[in-house]
C-alpha atoms as a PDB file:
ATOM      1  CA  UNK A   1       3.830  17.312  40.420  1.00  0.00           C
ATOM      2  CA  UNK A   2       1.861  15.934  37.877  1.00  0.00           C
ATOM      3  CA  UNK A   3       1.664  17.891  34.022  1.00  0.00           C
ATOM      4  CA  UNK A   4      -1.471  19.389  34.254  1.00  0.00           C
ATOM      5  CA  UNK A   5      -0.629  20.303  37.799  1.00  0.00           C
ATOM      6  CA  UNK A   6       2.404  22.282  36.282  1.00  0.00           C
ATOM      7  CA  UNK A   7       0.413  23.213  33.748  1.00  0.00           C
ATOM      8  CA  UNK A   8      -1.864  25.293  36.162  1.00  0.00           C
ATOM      9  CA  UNK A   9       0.739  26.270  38.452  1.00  0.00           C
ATOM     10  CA  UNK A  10       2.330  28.169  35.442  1.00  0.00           C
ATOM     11  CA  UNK A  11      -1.345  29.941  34.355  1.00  0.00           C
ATOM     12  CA  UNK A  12      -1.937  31.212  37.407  1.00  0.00           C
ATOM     13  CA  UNK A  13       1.684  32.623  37.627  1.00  0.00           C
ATOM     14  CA  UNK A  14       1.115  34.569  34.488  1.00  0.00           C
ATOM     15  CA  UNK A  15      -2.326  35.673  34.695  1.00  0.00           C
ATOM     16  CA  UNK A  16      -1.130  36.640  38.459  1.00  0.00           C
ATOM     17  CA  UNK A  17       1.598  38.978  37.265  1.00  0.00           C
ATOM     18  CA  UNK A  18      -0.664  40.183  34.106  1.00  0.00           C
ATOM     19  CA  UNK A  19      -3.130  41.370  36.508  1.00  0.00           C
ATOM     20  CA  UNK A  20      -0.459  42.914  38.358  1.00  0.00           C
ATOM     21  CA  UNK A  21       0.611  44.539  35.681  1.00  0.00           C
ATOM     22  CA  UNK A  22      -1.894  46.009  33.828  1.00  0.00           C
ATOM     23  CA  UNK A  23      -1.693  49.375  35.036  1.00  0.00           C
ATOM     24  CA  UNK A  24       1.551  49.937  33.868  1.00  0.00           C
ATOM     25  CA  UNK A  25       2.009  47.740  30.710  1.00  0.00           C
ATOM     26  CA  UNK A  26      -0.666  49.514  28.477  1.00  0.00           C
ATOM     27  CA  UNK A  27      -0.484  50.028  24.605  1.00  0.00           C
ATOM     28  CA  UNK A  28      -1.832  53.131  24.105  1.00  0.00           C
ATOM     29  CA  UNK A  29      -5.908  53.421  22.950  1.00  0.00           C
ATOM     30  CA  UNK A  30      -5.448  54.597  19.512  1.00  0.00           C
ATOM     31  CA  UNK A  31      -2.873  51.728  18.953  1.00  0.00           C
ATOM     32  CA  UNK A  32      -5.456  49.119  20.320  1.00  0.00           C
ATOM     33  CA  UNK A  33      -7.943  50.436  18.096  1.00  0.00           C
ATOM     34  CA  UNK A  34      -5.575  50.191  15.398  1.00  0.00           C
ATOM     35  CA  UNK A  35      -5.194  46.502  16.061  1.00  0.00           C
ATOM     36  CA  UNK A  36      -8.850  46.325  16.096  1.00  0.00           C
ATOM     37  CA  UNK A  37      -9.700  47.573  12.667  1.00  0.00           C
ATOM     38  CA  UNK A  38      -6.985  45.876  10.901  1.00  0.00           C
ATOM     39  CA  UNK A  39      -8.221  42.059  12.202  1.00  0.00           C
ATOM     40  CA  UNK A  40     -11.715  43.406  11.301  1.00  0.00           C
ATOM     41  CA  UNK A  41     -11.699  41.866   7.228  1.00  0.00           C
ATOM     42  CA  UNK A  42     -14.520  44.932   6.484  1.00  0.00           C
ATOM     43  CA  UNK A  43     -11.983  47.714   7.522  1.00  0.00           C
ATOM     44  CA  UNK A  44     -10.501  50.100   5.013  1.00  0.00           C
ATOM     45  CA  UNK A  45      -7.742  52.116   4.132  1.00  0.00           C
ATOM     46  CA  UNK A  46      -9.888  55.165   4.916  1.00  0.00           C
ATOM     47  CA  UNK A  47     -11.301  53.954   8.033  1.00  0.00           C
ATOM     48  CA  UNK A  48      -7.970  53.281   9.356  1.00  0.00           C
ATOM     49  CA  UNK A  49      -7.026  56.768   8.396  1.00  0.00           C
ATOM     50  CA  UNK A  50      -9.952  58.214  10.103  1.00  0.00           C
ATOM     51  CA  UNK A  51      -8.028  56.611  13.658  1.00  0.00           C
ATOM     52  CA  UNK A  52      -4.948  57.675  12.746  1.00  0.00           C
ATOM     53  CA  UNK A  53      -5.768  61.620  11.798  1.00  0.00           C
ATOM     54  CA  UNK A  54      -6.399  61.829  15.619  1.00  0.00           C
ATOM     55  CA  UNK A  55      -2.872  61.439  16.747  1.00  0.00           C
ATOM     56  CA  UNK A  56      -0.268  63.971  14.867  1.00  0.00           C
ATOM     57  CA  UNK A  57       2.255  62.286  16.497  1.00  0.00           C
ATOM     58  CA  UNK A  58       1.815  58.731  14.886  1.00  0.00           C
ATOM     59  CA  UNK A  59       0.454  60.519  12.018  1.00  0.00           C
ATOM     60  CA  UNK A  60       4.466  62.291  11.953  1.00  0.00           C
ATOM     61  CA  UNK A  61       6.020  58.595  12.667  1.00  0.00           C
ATOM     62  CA  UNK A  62       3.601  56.778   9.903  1.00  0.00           C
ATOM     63  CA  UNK A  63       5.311  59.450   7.433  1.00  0.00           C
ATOM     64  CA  UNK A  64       8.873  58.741   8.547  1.00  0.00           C
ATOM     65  CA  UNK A  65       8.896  55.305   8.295  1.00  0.00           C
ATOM     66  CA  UNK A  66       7.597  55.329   4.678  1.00  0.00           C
ATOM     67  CA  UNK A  67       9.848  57.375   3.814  1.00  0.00           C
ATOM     68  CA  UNK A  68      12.816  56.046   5.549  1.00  0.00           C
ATOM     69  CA  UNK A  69      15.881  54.129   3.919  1.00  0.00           C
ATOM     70  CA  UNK A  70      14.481  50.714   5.378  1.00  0.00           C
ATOM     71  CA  UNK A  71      11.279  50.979   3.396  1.00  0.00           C
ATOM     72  CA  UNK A  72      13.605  52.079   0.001  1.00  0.00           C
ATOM     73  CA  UNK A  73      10.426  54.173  -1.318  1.00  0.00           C
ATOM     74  CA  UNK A  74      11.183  56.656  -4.036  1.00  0.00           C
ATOM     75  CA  UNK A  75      10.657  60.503  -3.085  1.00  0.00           C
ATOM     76  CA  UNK A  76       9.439  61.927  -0.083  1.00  0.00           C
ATOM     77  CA  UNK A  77       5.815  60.953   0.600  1.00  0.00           C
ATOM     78  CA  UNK A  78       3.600  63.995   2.493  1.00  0.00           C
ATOM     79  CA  UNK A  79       0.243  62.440   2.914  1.00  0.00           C
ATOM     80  CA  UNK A  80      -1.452  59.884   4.875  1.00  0.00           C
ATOM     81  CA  UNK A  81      -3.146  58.433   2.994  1.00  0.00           C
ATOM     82  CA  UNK A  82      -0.924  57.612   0.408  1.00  0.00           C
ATOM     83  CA  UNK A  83       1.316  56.170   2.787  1.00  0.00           C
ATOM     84  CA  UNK A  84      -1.252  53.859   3.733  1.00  0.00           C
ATOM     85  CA  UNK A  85      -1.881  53.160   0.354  1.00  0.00           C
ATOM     86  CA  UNK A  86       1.821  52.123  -0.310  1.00  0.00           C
ATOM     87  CA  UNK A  87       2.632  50.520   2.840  1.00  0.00           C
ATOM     88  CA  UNK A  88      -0.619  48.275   3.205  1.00  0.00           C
ATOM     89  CA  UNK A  89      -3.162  48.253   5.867  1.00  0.00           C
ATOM     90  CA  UNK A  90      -0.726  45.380   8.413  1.00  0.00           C
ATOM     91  CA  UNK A  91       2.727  47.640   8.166  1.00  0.00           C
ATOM     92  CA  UNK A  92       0.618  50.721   9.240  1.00  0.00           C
ATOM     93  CA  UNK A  93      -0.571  48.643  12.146  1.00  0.00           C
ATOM     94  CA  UNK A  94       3.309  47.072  12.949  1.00  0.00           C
ATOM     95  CA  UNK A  95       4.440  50.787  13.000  1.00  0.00           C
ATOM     96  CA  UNK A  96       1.816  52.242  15.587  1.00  0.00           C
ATOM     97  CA  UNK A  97       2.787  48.850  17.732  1.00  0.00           C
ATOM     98  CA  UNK A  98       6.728  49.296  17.049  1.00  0.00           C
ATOM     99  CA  UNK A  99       6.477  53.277  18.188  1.00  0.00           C
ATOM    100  CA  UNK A 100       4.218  52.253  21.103  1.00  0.00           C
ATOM    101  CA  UNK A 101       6.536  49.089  22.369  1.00  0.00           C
ATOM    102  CA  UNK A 102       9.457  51.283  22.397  1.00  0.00           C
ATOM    103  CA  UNK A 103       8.545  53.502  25.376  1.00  0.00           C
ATOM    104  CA  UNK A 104       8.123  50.114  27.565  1.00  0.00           C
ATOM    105  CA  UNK A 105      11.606  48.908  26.833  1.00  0.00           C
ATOM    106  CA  UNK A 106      12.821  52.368  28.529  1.00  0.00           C
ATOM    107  CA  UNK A 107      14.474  52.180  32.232  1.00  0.00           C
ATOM    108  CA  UNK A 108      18.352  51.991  33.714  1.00  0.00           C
ATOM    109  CA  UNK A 109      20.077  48.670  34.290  1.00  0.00           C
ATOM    110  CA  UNK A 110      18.804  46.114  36.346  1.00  0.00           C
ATOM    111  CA  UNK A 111      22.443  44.547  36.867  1.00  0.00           C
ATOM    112  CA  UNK A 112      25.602  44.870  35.330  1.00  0.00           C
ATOM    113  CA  UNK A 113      24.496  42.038  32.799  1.00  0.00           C
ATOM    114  CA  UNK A 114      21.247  43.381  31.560  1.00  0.00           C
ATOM    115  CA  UNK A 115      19.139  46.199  30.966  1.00  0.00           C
ATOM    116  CA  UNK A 116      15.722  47.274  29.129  1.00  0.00           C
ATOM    117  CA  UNK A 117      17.274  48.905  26.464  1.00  0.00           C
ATOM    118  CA  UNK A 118      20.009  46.064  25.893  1.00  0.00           C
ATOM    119  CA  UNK A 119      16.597  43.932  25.301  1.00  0.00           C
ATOM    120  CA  UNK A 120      15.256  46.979  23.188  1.00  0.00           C
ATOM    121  CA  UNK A 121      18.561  47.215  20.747  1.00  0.00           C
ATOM    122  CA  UNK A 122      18.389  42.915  20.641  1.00  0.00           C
ATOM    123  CA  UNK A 123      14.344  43.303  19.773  1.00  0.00           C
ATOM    124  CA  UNK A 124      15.102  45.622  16.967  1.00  0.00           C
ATOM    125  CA  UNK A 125      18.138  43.132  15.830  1.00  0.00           C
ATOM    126  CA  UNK A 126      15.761  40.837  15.861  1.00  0.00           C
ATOM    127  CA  UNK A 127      13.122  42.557  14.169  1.00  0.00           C
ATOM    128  CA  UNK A 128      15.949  43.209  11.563  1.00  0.00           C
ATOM    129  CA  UNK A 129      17.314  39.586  10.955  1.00  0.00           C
ATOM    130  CA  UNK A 130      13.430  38.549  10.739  1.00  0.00           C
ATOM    131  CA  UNK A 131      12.684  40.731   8.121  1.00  0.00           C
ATOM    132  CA  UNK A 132      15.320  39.534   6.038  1.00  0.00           C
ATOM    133  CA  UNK A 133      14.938  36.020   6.516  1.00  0.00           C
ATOM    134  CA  UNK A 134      11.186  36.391   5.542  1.00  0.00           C
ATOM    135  CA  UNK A 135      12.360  38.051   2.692  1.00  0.00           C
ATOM    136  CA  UNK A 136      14.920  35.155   1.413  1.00  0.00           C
ATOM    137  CA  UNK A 137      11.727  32.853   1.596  1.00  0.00           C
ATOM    138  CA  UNK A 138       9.505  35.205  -0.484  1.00  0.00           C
ATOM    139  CA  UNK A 139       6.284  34.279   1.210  1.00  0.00           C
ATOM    140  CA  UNK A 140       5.386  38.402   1.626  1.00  0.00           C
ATOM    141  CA  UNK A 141       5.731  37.764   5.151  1.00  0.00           C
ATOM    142  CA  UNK A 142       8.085  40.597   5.853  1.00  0.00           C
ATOM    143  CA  UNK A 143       6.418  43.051   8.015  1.00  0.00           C
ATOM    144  CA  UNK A 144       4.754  40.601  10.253  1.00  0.00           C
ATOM    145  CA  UNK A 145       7.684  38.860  10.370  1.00  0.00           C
ATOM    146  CA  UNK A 146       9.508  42.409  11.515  1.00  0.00           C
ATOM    147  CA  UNK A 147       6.981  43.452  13.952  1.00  0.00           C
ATOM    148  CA  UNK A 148       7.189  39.222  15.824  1.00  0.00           C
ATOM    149  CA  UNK A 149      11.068  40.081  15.800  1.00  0.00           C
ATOM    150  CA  UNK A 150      10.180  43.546  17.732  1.00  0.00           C
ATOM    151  CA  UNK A 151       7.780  41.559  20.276  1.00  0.00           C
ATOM    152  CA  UNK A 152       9.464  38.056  21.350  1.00  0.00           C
ATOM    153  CA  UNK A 153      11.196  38.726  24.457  1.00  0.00           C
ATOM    154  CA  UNK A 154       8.365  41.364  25.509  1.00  0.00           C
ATOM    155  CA  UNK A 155       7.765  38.122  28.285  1.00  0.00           C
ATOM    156  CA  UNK A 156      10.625  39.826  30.013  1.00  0.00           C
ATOM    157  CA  UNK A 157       9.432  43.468  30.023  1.00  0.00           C
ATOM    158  CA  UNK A 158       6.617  41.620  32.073  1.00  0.00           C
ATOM    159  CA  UNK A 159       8.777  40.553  34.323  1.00  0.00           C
ATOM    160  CA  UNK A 160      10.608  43.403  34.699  1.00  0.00           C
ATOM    161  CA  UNK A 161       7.317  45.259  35.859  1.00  0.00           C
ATOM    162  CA  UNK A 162       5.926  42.363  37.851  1.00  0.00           C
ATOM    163  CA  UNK A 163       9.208  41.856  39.892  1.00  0.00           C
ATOM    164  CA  UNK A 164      12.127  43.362  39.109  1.00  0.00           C
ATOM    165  CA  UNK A 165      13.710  41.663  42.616  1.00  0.00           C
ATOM    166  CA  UNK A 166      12.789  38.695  40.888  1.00  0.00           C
ATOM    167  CA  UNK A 167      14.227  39.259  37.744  1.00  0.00           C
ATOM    168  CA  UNK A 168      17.483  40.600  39.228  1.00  0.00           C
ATOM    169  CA  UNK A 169      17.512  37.345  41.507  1.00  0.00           C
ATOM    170  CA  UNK A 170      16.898  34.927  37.829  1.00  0.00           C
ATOM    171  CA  UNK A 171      19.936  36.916  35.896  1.00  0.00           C
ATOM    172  CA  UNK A 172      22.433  36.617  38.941  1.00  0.00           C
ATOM    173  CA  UNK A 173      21.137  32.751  38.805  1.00  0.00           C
ATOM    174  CA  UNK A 174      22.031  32.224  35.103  1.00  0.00           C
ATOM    175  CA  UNK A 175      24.939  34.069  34.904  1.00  0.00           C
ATOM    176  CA  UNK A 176      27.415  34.729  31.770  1.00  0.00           C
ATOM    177  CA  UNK A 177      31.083  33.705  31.187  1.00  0.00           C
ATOM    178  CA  UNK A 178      33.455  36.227  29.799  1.00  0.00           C
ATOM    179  CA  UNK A 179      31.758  36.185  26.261  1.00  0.00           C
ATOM    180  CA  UNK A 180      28.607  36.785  27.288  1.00  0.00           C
ATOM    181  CA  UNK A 181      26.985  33.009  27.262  1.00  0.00           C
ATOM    182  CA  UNK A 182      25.027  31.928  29.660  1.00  0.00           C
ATOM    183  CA  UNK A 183      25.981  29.647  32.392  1.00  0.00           C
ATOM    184  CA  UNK A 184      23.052  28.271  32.954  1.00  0.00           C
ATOM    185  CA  UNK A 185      19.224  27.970  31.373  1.00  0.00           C
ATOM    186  CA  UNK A 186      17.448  31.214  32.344  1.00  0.00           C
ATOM    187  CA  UNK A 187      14.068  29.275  30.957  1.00  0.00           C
ATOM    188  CA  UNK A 188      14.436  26.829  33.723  1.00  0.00           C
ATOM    189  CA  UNK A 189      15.755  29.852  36.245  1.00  0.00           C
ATOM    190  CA  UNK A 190      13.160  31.608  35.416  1.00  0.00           C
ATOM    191  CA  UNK A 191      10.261  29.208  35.752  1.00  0.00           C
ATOM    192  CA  UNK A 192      12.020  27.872  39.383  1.00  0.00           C
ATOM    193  CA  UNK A 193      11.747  31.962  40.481  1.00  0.00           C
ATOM    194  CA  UNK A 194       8.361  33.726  38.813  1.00  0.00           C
ATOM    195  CA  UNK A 195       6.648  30.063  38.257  1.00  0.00           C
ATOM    196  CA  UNK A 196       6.614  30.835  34.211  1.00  0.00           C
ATOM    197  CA  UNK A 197       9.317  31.623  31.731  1.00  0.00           C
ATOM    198  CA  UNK A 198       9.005  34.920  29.829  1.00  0.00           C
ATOM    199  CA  UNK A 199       8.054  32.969  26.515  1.00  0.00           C
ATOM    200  CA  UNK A 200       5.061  32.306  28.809  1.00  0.00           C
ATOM    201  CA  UNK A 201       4.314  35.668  30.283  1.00  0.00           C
ATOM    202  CA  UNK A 202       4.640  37.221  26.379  1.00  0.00           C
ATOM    203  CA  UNK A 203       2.347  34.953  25.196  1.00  0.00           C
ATOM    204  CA  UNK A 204      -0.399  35.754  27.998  1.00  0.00           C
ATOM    205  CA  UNK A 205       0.839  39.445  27.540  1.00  0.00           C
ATOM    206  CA  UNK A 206      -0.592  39.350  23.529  1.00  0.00           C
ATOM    207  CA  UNK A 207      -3.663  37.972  24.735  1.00  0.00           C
ATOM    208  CA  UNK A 208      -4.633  40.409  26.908  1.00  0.00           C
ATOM    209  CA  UNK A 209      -3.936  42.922  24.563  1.00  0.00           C
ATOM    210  CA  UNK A 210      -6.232  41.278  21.718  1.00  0.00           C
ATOM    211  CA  UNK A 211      -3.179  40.512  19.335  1.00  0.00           C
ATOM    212  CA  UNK A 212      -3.463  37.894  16.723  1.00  0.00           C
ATOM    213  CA  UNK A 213      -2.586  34.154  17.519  1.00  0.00           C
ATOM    214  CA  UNK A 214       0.003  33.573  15.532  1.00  0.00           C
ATOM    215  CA  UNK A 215       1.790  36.678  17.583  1.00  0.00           C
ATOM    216  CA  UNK A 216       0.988  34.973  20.666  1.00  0.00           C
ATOM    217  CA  UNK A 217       2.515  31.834  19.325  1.00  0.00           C
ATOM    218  CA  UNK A 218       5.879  33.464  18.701  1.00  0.00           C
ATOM    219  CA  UNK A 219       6.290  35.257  22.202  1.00  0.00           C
ATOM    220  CA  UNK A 220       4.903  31.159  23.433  1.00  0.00           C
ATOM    221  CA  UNK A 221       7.293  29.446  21.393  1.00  0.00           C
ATOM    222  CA  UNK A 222      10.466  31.069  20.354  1.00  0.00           C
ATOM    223  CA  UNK A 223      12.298  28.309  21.868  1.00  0.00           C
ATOM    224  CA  UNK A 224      10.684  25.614  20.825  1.00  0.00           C
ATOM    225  CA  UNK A 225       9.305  26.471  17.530  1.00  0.00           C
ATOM    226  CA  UNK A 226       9.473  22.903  16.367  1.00  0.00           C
ATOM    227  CA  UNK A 227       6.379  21.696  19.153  1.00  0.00           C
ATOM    228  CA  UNK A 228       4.430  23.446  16.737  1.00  0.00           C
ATOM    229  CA  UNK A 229       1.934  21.811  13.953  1.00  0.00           C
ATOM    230  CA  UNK A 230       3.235  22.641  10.295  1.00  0.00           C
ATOM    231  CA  UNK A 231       0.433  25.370   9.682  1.00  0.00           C
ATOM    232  CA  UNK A 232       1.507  27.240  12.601  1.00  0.00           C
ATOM    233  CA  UNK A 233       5.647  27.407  12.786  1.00  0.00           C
ATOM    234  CA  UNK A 234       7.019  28.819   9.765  1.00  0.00           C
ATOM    235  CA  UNK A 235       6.395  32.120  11.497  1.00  0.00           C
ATOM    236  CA  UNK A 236       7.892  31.391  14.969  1.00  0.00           C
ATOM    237  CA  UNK A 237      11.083  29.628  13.261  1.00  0.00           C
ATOM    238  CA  UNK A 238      11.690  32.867  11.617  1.00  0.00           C
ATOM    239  CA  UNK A 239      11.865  34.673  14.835  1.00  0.00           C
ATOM    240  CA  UNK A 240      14.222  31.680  16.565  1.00  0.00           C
ATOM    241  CA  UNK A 241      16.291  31.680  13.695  1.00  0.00           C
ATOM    242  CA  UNK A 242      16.446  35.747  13.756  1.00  0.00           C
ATOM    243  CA  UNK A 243      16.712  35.478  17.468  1.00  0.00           C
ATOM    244  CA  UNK A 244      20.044  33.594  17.194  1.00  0.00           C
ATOM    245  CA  UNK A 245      21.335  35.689  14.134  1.00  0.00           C
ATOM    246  CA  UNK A 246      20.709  38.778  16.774  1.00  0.00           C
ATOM    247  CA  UNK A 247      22.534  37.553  19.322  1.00  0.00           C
ATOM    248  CA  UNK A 248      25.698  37.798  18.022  1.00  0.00           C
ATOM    249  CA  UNK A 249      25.159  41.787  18.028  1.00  0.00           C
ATOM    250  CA  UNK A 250      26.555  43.718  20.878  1.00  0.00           C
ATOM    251  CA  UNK A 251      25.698  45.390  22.391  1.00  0.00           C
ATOM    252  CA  UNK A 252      22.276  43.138  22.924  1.00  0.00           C
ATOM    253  CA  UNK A 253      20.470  40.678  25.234  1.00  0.00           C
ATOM    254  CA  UNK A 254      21.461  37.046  24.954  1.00  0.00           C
ATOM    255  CA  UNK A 255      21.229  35.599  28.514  1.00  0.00           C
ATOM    256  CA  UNK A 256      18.448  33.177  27.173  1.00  0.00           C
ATOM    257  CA  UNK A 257      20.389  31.783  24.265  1.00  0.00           C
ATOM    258  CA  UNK A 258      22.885  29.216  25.170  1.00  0.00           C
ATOM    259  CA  UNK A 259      24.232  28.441  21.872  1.00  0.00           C
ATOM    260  CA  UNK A 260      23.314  30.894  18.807  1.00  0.00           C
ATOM    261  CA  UNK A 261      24.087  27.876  16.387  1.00  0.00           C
ATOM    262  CA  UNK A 262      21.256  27.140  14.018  1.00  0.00           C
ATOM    263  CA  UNK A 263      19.678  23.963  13.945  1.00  0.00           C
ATOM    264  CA  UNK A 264      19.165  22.230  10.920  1.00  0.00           C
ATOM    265  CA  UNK A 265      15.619  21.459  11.582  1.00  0.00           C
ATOM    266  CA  UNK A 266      14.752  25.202  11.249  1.00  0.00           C
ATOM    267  CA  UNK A 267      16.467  25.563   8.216  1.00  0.00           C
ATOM    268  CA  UNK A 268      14.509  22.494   6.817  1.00  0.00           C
ATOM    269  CA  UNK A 269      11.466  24.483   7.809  1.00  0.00           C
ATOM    270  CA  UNK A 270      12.424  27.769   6.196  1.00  0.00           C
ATOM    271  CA  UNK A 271      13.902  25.680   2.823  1.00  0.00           C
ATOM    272  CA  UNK A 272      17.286  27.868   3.128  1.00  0.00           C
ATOM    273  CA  UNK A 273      20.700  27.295   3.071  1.00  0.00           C
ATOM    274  CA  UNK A 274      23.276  27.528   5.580  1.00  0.00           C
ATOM    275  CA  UNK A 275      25.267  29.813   3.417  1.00  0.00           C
ATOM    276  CA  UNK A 276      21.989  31.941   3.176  1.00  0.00           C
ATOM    277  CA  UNK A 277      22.436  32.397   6.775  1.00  0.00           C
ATOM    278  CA  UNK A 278      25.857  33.316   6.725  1.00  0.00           C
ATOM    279  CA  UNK A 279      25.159  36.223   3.882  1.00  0.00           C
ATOM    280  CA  UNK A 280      22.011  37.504   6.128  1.00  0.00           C
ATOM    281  CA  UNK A 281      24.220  37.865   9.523  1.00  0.00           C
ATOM    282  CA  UNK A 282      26.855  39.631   6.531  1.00  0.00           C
ATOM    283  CA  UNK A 283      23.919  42.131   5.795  1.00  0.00           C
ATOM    284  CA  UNK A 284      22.369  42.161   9.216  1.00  0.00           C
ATOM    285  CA  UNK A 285      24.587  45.178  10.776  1.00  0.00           C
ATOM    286  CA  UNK A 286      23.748  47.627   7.825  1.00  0.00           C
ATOM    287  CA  UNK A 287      19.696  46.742   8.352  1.00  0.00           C
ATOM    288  CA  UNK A 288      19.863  47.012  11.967  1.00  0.00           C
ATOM    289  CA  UNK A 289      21.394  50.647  11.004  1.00  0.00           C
ATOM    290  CA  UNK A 290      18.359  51.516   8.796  1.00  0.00           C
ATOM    291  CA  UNK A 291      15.871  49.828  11.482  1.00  0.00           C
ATOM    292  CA  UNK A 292      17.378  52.322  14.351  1.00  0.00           C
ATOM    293  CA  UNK A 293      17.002  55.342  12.516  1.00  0.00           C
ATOM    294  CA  UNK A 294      13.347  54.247  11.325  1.00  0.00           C
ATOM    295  CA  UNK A 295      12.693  53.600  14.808  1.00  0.00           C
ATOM    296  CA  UNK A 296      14.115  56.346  16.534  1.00  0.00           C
ATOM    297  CA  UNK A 297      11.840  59.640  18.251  1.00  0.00           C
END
C-alpha cells in the first residue's frame, strides 16, 4: 500500500469512529462556548463571565481552583470575576475543559491491565509534570501546557467508545511484563486493529470539537514530537517529556510507552538539563497531590 493510500485508509478510520462517536463524546455547550470566546481576540473578561454566571456549578469549580494549593493564591477569593481577573482569560478556559474531560475518563476496567480511570490518574500526572516543565523554561506556558498534559491520550477514550472489543483485543496484543512495560508497540497494535493509533483519533477528536491547533498537534504527535517544524514542537515535547516523567507513577497508564527514558533531542528542544529532570520527577508526586485535590468533585 502506497503512503497516501495509508494515509487515507487511516482518515477514514478516524473520521469513521468520530462519527460514531459523537453522541456520546460531547463537551458540554457552555464549555464549547467557552472555547469559543476565548480564541475570539475581541472577547473580554466580562463577556466570558457573562457564560460562565449561567452554570453555578463551574461557577463553584472556577472558585476552587483559584483558590486551591496548586494555584498558591493568597486568601480565599469569593467572586467571579476576580478570579478571572487573577487567573487570566486561557486558565478559566483549561478549567471548564479539565472539569468537563473528567466525566469521560469515568467507567470500570476494560482488562486487568487497563482502565479509564488508570488513563484519568496518568492524564492528570501528566498534566502535573507538564506544568512544571513549562515552568523550568519560563516561557508563561504553564496552563496550556497543564491542560495538553490533561488531553494527550484522550485518542484512547475514543477508542474506548468506538470499540471497546477492539480496544480490549489491542491491550491483550501489546501486553506488559511483570513491571508494567509493554511487550510490544500498542501504536503499531493499534493501527493493525482500529486502522489509526489513538495519537490519531485525539487529534481528529480536537478538531471536531473546534480546539486550537497547537492542541490538536499534541494529541497528533506526542510520540513523535520531533516530525514537527521548530515553531510548532516546543509545546508537544513538553507533553512527551511529561508523558514519560508520568509514567513512572502508579498507579497510571503506560502500555504505550516502551521506554520512559528521555531522549536527548527533547531536552535540546526544551534547553534543560538532565538533572532538571531528575529534580521535577523529585517534585512531581507532591504536584500530582495538589492537581487531584484541585481536580476532584
Amino acid at each position: 500500500m502506497t503512503a497516501q493510500a495509508q494515509t487515507s485508509t487511516r482518515e477514514q478510520a478516524v473520521n469513521s469512529a468520530i462519527r460514531e462517536i459523537s453522541h456520546i463524546a460531547t463537551l458540554p455547550e457552555i464549555t464549547l462556548k467557552i472555547i469559543e470566546l476565548v480564541e475570539s481576540p475581541t472577547s473580554t473578561a466580562q463577556d466570558l463571565h457573562k457564560v460562565i454566571a449561567n452554570d453555578p456549578a463551574l461557577c463553584s469549580r472556577i472558585l476552587k481552583v483559584v483558590n486551591s494549593a496548586f494555584y498558591g493564591l493568597p486568601g480565599q477569593i469569593g467572586s467571579i470575576n476576580r478570579a478571572i481577573v487573577l487567573l487570566g482569560l486561557n486558565a478559566v478556559k483549561n478549567i471548564a475543559i479539565a472539569a468537563s474531560l473528567a466525566k469521560l475518563f469515568r467507567g470500570g476496567s476494560l482488562t486487568p491491565e487497563f482502565s479509564a480511570k488508570d488513563l484519568w490518574s496518568h492524564s492528570i500526572s501528566t498534566a502535573a509534570a507538564c506544568k512544571m516543565v513549562a515552568d523550568s523554561m519560563k516561557l508563561g506556558l504553564g496552563d496550556e501546557a497543564f491542560l495538553a498534559g490533561l488531553i494527550h491520550d484522550i485518542g484512547v477514550i475514543v477508542e474506548i467508545q468506538y470499540d471497546r472489543h477492539k480496544l480490549i483485543e489491542t491491550i491483550g496484543r501489546v501486553g506488559v511484563d511483570s513491571g508494567g512495560v509493554p511487550c510490544n508497540s500498542m501504536l503499531e497494535v493499534e493501527t493493525e486493529i482500529f486502522g489509526a493509533n489513538h495519537q490519531e483519533f485525539g487529534q481528529g477528536l480536537c478538531e471536531k470539537w473546534k480546539f486550537p491547533r497547537t492542541f490538536a498537534l499534541v494529541t497528533g504527535f506526542h510520540h513523535r514530537p520531533l516530525e514537527l517544524g521548530d515553531d510548532q514542537r516546543t509545546l508537544v515535547t513538553i507533553v512527551s517529556t511529561a508523558d514519560r516523567l508520568a509514567g513512572a507513577i502508579k498507579p497510571g497508564f503506560r502500555m504505550d510507552l516502551p521506554t520512559l527514558e528521555i531522549p536527548g533531542e527533547y531536552l535540546d528542544v526544551l534547553k534543560l538539563s538532565r538533572d532538571q529532570m531528575n529534580e521535577i520527577a523529585a517534585k512531581l508526586p507532591a504536584q500530582i497531590e495538589s492537581v487531584n485535590q484541585m481536580l476532584m468533585t
